[in-house]
N, C-alpha and C. Protein backbone atom coordinates (compact mmCIF):
# COMPACT_ATOMS: atom_id res chain seq x y z
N UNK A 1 0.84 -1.20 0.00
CA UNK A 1 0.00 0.00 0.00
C UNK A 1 0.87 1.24 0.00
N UNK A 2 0.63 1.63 -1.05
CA UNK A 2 1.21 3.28 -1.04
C UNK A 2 0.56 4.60 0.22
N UNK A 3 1.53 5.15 0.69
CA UNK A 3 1.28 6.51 1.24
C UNK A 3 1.93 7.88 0.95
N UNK A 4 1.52 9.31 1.53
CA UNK A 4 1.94 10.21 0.80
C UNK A 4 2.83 10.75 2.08
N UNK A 5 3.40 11.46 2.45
CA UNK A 5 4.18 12.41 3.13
C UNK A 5 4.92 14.21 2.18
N UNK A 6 4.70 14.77 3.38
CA UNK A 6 4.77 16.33 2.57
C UNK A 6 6.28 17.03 2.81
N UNK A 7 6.74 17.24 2.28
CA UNK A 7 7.94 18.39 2.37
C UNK A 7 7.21 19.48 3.58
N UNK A 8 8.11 20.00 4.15
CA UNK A 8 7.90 21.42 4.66
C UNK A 8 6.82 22.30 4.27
N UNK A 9 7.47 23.08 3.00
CA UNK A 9 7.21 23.51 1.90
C UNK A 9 5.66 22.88 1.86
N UNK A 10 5.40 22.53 1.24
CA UNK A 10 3.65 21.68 0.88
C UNK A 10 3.08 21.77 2.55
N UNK A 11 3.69 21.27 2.96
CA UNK A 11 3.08 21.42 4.37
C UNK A 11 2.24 23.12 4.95
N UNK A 12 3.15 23.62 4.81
CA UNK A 12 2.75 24.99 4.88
C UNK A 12 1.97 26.06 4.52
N UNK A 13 2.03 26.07 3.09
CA UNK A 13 1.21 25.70 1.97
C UNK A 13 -0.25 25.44 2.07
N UNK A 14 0.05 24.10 2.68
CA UNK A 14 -1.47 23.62 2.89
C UNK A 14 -2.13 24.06 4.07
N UNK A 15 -1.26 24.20 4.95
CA UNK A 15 -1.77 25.01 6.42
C UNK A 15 -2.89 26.36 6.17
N UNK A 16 -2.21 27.00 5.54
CA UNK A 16 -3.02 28.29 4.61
C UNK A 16 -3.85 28.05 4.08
N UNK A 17 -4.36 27.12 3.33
CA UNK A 17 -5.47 27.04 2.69
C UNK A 17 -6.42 27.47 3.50
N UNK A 18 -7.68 27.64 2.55
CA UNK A 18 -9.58 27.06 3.11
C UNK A 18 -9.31 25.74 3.19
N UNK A 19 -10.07 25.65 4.24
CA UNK A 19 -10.54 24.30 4.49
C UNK A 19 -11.11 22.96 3.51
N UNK A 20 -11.84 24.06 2.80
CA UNK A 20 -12.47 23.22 2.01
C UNK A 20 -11.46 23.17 0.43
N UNK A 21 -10.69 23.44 0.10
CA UNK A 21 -9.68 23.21 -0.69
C UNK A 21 -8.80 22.25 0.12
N UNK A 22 -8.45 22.11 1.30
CA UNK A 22 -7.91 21.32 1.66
C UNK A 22 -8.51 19.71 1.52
N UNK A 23 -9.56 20.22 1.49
CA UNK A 23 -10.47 18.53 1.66
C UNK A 23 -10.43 18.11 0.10
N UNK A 24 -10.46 19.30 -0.69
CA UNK A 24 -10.10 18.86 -2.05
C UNK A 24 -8.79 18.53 -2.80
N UNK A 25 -7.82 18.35 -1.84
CA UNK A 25 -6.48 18.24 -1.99
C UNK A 25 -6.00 16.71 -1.18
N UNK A 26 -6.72 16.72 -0.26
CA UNK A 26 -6.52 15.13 0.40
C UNK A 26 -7.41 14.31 -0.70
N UNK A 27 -8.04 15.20 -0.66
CA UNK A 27 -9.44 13.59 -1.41
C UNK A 27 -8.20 13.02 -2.95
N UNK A 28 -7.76 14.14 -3.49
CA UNK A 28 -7.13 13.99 -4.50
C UNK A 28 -6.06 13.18 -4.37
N UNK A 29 -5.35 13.34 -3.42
CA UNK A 29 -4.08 12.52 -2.92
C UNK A 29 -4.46 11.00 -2.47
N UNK A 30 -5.54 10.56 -1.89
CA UNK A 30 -6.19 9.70 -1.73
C UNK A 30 -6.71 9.24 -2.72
N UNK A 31 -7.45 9.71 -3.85
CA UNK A 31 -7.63 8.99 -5.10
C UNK A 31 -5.63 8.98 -5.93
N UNK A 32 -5.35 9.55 -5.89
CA UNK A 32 -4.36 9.36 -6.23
C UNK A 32 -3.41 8.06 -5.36
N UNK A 33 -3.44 7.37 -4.35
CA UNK A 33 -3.15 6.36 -4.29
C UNK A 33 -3.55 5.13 -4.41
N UNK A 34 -4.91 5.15 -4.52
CA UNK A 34 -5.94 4.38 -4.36
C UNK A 34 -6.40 3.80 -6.33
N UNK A 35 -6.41 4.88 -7.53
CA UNK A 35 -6.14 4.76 -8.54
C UNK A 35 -5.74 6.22 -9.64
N UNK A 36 -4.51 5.84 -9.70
CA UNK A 36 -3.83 7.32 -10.48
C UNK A 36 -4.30 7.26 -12.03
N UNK A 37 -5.04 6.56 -12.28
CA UNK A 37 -5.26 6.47 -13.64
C UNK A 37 -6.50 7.87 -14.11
N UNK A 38 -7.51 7.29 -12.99
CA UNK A 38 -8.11 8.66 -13.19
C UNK A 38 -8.32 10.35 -12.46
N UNK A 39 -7.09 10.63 -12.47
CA UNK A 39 -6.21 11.65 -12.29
C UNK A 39 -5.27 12.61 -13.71
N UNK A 40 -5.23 14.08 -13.43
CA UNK A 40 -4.75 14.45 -14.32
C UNK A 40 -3.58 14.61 -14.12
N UNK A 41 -2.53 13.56 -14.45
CA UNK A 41 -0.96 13.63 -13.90
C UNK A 41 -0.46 13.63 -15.30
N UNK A 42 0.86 14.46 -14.83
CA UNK A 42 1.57 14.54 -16.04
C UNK A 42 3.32 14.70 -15.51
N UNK A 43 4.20 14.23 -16.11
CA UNK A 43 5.37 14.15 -15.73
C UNK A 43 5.87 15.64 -15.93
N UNK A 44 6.90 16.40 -15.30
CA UNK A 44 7.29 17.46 -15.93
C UNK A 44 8.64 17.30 -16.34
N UNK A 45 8.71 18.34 -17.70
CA UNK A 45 10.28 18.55 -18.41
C UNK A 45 10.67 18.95 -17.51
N UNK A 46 12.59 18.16 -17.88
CA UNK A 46 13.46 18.58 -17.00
C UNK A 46 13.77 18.02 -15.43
N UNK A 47 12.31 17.79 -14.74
CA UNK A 47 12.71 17.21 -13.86
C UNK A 47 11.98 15.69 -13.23
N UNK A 48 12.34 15.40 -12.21
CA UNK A 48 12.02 13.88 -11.87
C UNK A 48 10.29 14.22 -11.35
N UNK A 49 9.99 15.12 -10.70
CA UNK A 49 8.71 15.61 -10.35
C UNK A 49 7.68 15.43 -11.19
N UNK A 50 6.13 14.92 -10.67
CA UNK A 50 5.00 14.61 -11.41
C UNK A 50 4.40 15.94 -11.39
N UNK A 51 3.17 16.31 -11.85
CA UNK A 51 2.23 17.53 -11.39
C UNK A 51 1.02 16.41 -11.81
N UNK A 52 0.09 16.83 -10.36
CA UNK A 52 -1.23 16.42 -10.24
C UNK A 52 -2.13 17.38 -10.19
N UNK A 53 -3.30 18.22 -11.07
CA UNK A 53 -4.11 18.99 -11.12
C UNK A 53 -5.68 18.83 -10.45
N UNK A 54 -5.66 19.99 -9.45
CA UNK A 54 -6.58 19.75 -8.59
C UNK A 54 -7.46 21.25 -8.65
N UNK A 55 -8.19 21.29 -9.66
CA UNK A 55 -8.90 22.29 -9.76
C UNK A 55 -7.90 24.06 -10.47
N UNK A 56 -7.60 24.86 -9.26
CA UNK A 56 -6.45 26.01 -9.53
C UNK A 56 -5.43 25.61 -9.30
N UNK A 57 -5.18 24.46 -8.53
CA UNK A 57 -4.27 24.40 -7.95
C UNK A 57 -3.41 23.00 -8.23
N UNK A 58 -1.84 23.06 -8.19
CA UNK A 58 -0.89 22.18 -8.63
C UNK A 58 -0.11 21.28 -7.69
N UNK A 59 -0.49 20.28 -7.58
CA UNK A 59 0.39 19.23 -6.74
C UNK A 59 1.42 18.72 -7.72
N UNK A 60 3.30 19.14 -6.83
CA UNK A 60 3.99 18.41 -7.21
C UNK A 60 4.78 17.43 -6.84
N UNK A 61 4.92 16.25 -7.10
CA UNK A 61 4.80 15.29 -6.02
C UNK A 61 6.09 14.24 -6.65
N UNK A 62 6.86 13.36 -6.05
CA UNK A 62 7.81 12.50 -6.85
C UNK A 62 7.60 10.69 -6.34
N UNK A 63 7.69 9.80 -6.70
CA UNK A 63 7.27 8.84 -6.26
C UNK A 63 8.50 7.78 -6.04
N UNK A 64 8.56 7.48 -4.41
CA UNK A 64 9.12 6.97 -4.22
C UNK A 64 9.25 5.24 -3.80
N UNK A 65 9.22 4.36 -5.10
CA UNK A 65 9.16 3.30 -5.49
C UNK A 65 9.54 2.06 -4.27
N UNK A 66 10.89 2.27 -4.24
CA UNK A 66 11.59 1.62 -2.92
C UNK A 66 10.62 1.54 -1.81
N UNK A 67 9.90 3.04 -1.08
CA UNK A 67 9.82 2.87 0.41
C UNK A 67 8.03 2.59 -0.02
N UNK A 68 7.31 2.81 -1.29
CA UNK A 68 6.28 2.79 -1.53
C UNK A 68 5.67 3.84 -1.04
N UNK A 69 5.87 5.32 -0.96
CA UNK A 69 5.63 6.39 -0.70
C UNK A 69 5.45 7.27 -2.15
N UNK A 70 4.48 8.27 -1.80
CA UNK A 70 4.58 9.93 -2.84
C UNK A 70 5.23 10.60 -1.94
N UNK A 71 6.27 12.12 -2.66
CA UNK A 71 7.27 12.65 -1.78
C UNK A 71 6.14 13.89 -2.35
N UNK A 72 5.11 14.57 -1.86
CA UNK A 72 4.60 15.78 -1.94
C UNK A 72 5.94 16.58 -1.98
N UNK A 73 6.36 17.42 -3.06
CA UNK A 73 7.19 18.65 -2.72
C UNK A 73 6.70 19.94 -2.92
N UNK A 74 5.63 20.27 -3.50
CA UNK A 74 4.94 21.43 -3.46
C UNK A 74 3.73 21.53 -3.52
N UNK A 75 3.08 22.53 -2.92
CA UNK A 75 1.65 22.62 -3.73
C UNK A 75 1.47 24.13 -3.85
N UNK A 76 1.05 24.75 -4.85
CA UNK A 76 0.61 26.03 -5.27
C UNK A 76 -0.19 26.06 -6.29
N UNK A 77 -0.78 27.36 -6.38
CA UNK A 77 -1.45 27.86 -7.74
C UNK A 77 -0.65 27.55 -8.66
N UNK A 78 -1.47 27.78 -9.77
CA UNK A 78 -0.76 26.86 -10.90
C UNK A 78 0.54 28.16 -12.02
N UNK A 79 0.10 29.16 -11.37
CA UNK A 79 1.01 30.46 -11.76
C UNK A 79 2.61 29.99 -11.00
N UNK A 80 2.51 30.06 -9.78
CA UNK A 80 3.61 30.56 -8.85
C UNK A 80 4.22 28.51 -8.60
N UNK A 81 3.62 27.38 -8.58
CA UNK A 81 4.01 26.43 -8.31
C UNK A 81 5.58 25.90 -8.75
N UNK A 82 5.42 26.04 -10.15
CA UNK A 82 6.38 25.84 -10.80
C UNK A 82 7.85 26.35 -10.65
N UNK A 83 8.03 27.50 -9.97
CA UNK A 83 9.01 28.43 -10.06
C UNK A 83 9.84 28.24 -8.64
């Protein structure tokens, strides 16, 4: 069974949110372990990092095979995430 754990960074992030974006950001991460197929994931150029699209907002996340974990490393709007 896969699980997720957050960077700092994402952590914080998510602290800030509404609430209710938050619930839309677990639910996502939870369908996202449960089945990533129907999810809008896409690998990004350049680096090892996935992006998972959750409405405005961008989960970037790396998957760590070995421990059977997602490594959340960011989450932001889909302007400022990337950078």
């Amino acid at each position: 069974m896969r699980d997720y754990i957050f960077l700092r960074q994402a952590e914080r992030y998510l602290r800030k949110m509404q609430p209710n974006d938050q619930v839309r950001i677990f639910n996502a991460l939870d369908s996202l372990i449960a089945d990533a197929s129907t999810l809008d994931i896409k690998s990004l150029k350049g680096r090892s990092d996935f992006r998972l699209r959750v409405g405005k907002y961008r989960i970037l996340f790396r998957e760590d095979r070995e421990n059977q974990v997602y490594v959340i490393t960011s989450i932001g709007s889909r302007g400022d995430v990337y950078k």
